[in-house]
C-alpha atoms as a PDB file:
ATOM      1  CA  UNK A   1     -67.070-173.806  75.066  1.00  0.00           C
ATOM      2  CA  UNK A   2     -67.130-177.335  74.213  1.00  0.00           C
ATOM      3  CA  UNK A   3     -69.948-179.431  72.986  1.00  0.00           C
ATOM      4  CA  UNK A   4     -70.627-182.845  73.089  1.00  0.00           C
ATOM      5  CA  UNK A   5     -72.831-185.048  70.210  1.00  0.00           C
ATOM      6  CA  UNK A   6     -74.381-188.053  71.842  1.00  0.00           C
ATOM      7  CA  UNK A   7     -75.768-190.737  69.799  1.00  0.00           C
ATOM      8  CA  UNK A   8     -77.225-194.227  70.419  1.00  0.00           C
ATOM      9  CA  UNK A   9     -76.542-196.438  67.929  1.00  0.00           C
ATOM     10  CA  UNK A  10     -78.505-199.698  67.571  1.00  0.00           C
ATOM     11  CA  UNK A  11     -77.241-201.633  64.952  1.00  0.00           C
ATOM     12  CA  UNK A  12     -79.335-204.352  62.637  1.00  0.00           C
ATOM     13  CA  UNK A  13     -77.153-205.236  59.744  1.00  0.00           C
ATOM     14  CA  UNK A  14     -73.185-204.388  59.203  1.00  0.00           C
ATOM     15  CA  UNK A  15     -73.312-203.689  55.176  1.00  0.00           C
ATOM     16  CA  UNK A  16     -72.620-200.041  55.444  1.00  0.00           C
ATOM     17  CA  UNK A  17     -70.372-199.849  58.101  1.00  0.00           C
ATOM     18  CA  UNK A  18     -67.659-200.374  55.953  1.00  0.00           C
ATOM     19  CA  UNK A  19     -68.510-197.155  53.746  1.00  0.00           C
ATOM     20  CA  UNK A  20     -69.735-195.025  56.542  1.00  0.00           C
ATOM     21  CA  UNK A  21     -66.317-195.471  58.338  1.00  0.00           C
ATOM     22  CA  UNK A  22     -64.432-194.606  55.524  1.00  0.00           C
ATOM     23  CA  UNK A  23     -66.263-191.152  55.182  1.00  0.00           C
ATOM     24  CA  UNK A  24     -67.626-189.758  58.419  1.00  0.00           C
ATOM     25  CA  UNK A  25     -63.689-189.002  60.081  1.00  0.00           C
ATOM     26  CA  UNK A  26     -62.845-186.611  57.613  1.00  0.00           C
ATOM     27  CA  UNK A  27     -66.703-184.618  58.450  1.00  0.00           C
ATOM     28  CA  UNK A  28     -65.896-184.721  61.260  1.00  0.00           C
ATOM     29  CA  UNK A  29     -62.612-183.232  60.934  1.00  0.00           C
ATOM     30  CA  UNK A  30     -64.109-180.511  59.161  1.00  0.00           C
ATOM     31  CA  UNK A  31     -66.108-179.280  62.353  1.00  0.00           C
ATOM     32  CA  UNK A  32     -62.617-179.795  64.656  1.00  0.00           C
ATOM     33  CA  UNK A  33     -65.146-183.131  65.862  1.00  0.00           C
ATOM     34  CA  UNK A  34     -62.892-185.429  68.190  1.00  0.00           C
ATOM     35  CA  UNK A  35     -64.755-189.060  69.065  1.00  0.00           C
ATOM     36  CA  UNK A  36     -64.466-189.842  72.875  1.00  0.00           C
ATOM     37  CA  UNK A  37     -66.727-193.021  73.260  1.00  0.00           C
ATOM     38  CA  UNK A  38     -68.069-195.632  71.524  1.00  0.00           C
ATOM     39  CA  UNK A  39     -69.307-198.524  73.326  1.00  0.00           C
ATOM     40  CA  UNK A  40     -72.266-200.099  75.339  1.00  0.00           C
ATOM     41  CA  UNK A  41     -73.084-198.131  78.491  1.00  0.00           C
ATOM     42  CA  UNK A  42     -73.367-199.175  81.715  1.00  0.00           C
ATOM     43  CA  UNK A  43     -75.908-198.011  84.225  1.00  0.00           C
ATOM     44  CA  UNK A  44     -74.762-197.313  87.293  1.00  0.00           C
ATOM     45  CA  UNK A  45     -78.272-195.656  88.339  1.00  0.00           C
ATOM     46  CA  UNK A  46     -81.804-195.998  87.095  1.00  0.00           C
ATOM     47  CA  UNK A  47     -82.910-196.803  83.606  1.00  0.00           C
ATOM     48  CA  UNK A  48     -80.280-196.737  80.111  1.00  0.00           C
ATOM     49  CA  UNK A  49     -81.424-193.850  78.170  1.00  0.00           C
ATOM     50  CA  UNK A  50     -79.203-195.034  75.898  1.00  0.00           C
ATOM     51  CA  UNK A  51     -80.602-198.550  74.788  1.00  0.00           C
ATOM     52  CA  UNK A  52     -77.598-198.988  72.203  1.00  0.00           C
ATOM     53  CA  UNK A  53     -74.110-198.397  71.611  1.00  0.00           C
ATOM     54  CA  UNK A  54     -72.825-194.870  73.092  1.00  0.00           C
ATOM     55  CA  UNK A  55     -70.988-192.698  70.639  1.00  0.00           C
ATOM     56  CA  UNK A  56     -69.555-189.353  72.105  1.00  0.00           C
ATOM     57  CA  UNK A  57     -68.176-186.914  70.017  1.00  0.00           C
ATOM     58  CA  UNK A  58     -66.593-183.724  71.500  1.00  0.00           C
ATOM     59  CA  UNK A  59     -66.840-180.631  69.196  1.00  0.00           C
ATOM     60  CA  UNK A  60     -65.042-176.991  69.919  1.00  0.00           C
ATOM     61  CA  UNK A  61     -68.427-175.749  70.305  1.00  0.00           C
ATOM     62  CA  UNK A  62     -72.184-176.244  69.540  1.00  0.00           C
ATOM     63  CA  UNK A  63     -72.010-173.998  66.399  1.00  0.00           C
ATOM     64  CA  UNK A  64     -69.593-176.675  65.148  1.00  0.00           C
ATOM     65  CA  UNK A  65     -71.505-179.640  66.173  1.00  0.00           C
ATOM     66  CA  UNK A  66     -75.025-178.191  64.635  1.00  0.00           C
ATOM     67  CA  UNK A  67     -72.600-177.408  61.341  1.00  0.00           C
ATOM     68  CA  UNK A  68     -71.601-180.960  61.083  1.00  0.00           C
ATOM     69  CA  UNK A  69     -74.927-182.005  61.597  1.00  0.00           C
ATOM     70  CA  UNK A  70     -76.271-180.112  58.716  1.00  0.00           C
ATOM     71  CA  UNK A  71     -73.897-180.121  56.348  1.00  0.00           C
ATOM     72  CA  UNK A  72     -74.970-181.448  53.267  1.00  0.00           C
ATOM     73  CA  UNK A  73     -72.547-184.003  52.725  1.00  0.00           C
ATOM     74  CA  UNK A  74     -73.916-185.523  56.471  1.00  0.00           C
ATOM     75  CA  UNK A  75     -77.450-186.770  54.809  1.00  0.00           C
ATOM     76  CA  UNK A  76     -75.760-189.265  52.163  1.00  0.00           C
ATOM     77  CA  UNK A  77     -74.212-190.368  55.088  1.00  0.00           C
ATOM     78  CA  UNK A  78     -77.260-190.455  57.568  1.00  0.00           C
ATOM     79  CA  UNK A  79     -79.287-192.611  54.511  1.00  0.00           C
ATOM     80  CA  UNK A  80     -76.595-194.953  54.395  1.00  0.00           C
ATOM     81  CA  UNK A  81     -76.543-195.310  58.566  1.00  0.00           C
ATOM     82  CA  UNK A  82     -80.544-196.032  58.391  1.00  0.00           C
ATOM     83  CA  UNK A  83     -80.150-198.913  55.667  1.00  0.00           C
ATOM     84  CA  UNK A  84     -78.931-200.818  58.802  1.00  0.00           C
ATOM     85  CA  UNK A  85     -79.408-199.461  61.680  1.00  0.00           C
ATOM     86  CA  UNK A  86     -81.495-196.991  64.113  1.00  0.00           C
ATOM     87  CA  UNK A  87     -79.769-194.060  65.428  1.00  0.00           C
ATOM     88  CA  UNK A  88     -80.591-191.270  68.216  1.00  0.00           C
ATOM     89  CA  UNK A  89     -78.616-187.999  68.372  1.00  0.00           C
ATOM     90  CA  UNK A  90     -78.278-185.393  71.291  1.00  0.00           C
ATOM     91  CA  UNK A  91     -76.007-182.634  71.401  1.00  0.00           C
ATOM     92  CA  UNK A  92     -75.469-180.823  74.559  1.00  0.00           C
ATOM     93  CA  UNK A  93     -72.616-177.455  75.563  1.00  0.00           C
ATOM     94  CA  UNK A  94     -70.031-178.098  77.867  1.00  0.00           C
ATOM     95  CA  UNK A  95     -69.419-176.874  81.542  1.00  0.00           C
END
């Protein structure tokens, strides 16, 4: 069953987007990781839980997502993310 990574992105400086670009397709490509989304949300209903920029990712299934989250090659890339920017990350299984 799929599974879906949600992330809010809130960005402060662009210095290593460049970088992190470059590297995090091909981890993601690893874990069969397919981006749906990436852009500001709109609320439609209540409060944004998501206060920044929306990032969906779509994995095969949760075992994939949680291996792309730990895989040791994802924390060089999480240090560089948190040099500029603050990021929250949900993952939940599909329907």
């Amino acid at each position: 069953m799929a599974a879906y990574a949600i992330g809010s992105l809130n960005v402060h400086n662009t210095a290593w987007q460049q970088e992190y670009v470059r590297q995090m397709p091909a981890l993601l490509a690893k874990y069969g990781g397919k981006p749906l989304c990436k852009a500001y949300p709109e609320v439609l209903e209540g409060n944004s839980l998501l206060p920044g920029f929306a990032i969906i990712v779509e994995f095969p299934t949760i075992e994939h997502a949680r291996g792309w989250n730990d895989d040791p090659a994802h924390g060089p890339l999480r240090e560089l993310r948190s040099s500029g920017a603050h990021f929250n990350l949900i993952v939940v299984d599909g329907m």
